[in-house]
Protein backbone atom coordinates (compact mmCIF):
# COMPACT_ATOMS: atom_id res chain seq x y z
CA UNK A 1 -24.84 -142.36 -93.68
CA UNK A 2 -22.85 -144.25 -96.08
CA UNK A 3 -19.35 -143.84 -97.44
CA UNK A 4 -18.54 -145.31 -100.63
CA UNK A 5 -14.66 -147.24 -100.52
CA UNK A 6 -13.37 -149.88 -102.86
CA UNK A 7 -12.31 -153.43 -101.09
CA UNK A 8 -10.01 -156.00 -103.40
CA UNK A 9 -12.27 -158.99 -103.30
CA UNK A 10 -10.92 -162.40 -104.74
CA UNK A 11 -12.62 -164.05 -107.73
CA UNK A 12 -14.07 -166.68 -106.14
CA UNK A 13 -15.56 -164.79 -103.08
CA UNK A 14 -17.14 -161.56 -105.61
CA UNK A 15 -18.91 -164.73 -107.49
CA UNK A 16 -20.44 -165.90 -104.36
CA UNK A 17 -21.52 -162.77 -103.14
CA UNK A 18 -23.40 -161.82 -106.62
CA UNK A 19 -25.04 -165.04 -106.59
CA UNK A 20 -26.12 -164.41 -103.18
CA UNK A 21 -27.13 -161.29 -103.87
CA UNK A 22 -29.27 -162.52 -106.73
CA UNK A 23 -30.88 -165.10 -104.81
CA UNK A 24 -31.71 -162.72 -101.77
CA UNK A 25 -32.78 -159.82 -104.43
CA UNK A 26 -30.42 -157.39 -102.79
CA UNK A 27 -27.43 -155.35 -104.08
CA UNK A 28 -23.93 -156.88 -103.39
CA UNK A 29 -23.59 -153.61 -101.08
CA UNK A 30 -26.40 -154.14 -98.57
CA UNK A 31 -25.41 -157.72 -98.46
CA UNK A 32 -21.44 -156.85 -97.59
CA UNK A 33 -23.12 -154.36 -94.87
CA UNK A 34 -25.51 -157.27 -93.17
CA UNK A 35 -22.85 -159.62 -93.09
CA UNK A 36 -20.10 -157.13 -91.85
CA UNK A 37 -22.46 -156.03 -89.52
CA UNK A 38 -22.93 -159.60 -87.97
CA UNK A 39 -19.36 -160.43 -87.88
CA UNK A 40 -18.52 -157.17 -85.52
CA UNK A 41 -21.58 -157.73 -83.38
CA UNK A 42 -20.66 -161.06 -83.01
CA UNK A 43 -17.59 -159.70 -82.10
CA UNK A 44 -18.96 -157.31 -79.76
CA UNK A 45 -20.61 -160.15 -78.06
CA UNK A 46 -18.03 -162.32 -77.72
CA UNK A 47 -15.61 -159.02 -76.03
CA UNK A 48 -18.18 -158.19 -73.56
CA UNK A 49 -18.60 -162.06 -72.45
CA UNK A 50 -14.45 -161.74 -72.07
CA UNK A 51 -14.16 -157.77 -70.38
CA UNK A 52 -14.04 -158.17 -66.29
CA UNK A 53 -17.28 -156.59 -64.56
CA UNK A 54 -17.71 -152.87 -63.46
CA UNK A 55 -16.62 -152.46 -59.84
């Protein structure tokens, strides 16, 4: 499922992720998703390395 929402990008960073996009021959969407994606399960990784063990 996907929801569509508007995010206030600046200049710089929406030029960079069009050129990326062009060079990887995806949409601007699915590459916002990937890397979104690997920031929160990088995330998730780092939180479980920090949470104390289950009794």
């Amino acid at each position: 499922m996907s929801t569509r929402t508007t995010v206030s990008l600046e200049d710089d960073l929406l030029k960079l992720l069009k050129l990326k996009a062009v060079e990887t021959s995806t949409s601007v969407s699915t590459l916002l998703n990937t890397i979104l994606s690997d920031a929160f399960r990088e995330d998730g990784d780092d939180l479980e390395v920090c949470e104390p063990p289950n009794p």
